[in-house]
N, C-alpha and C. Protein backbone atom coordinates (compact mmCIF):
# COMPACT_ATOMS: atom_id res chain seq x y z
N UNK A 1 122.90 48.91 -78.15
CA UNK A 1 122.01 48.37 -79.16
C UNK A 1 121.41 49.53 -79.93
N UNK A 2 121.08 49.49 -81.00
CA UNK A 2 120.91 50.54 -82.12
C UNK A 2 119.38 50.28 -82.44
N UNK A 3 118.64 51.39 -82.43
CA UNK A 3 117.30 51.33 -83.13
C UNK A 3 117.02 50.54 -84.78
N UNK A 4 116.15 49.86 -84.88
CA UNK A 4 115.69 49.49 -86.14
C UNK A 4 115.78 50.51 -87.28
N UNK A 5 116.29 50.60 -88.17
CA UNK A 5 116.03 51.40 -88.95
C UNK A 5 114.74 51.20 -90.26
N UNK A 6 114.39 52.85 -90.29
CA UNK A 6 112.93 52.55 -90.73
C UNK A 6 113.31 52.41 -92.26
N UNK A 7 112.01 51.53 -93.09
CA UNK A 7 112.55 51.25 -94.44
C UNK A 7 112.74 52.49 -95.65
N UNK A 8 113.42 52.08 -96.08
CA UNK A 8 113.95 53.65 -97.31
C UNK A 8 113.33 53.21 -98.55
N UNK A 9 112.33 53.80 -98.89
CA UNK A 9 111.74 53.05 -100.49
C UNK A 9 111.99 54.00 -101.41
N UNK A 10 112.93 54.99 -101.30
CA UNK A 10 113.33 56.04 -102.00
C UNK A 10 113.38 56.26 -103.82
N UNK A 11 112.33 56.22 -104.28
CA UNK A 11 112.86 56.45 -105.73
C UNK A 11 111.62 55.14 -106.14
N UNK A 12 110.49 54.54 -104.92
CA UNK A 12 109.63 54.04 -105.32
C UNK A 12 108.33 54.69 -105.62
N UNK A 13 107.69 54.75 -106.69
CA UNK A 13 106.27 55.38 -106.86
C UNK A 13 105.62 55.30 -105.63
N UNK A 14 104.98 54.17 -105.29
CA UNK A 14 104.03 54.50 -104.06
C UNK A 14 105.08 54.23 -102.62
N UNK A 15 103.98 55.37 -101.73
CA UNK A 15 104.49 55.66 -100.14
C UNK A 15 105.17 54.35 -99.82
N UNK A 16 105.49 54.18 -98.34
CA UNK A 16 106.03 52.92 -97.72
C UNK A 16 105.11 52.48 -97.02
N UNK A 17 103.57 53.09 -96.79
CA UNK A 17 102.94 52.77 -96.32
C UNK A 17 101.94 51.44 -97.17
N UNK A 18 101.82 51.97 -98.79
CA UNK A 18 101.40 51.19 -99.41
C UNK A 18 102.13 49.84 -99.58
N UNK A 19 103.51 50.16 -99.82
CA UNK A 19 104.43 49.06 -100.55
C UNK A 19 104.07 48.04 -98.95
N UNK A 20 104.41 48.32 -97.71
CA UNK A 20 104.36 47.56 -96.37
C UNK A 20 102.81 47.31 -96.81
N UNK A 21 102.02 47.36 -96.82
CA UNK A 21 100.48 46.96 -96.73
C UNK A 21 100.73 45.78 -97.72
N UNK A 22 101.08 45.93 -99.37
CA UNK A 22 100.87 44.87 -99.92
C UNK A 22 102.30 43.69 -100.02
N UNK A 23 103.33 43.90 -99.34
CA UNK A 23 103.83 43.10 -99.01
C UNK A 23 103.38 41.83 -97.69
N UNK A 24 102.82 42.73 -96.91
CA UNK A 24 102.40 42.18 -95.51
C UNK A 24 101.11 40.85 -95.87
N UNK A 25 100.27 41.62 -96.97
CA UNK A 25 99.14 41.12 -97.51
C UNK A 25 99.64 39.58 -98.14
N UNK A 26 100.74 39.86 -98.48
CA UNK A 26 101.14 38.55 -99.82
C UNK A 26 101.73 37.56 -98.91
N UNK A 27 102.80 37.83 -97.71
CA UNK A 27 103.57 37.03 -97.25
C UNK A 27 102.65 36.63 -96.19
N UNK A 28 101.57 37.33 -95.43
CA UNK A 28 100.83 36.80 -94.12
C UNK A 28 99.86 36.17 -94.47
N UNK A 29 99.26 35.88 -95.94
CA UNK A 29 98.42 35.00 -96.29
C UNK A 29 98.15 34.66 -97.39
N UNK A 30 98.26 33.19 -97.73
CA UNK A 30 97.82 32.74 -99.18
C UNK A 30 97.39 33.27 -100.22
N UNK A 31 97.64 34.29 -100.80
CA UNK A 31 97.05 35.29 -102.29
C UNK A 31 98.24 35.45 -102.92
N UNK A 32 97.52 35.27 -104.16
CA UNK A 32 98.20 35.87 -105.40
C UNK A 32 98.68 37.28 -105.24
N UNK A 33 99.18 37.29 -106.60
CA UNK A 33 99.36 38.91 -106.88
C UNK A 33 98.46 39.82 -107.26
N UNK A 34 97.52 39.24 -108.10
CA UNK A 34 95.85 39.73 -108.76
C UNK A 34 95.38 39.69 -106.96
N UNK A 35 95.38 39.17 -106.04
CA UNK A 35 94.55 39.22 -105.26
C UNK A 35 94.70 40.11 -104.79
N UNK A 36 95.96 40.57 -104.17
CA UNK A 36 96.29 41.87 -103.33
C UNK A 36 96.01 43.35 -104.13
N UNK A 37 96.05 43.33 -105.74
CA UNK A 37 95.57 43.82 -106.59
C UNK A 37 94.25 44.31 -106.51
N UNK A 38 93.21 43.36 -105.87
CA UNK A 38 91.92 43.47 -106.26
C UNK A 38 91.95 44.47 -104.27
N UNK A 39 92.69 43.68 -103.89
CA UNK A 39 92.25 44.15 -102.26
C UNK A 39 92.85 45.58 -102.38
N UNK A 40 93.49 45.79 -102.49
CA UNK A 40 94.33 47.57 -102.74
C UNK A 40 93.36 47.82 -103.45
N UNK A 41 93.03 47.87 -104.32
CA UNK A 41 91.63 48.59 -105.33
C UNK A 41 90.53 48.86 -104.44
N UNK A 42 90.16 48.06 -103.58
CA UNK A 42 89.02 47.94 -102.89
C UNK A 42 89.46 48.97 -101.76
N UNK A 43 90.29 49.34 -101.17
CA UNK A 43 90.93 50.40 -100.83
C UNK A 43 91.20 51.47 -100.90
N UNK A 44 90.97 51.67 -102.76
CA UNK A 44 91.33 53.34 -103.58
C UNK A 44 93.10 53.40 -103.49
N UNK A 45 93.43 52.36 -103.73
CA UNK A 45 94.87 52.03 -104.68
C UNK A 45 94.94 51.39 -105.49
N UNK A 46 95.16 52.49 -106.64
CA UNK A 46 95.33 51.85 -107.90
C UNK A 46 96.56 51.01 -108.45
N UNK A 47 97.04 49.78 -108.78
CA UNK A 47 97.89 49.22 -108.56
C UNK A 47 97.88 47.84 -109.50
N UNK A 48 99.36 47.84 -110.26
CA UNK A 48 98.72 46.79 -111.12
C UNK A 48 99.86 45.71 -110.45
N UNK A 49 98.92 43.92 -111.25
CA UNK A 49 100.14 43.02 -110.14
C UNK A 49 101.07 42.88 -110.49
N UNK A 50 101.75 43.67 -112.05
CA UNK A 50 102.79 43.57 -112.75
C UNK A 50 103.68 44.01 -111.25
N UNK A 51 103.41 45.38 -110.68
CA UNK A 51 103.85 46.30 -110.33
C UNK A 51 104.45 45.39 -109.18
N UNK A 52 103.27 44.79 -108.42
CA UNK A 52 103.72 44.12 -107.40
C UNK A 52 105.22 43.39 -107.31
């Protein structure tokens, strides 16, 4: 059996730490895209929901 391989966001502006935070944010609970927007801000990530 083969280890998970970790995700490659290669050639994305923000870390994989960010992109996993606001994915996790959108699919584990009811919010928009402005929402996770406002919650990353509140954070000190700047981030627009186009981007999302």
């Amino acid at each position: 059996m083969t280890a998970p391989a970790c995700p490659s966001f290669a050639g994305y502006r923000f870390p994989v730490e960010v992109i996993s935070q606001a994915v996790w944010l959108y699919f584990r609970f009811p919010l928009s895209l402005r929402m996770v927007e406002e919650m990353l801000a509140f954070r000190g990530i700047v981030v627009s929901h186009e981007t999302l």
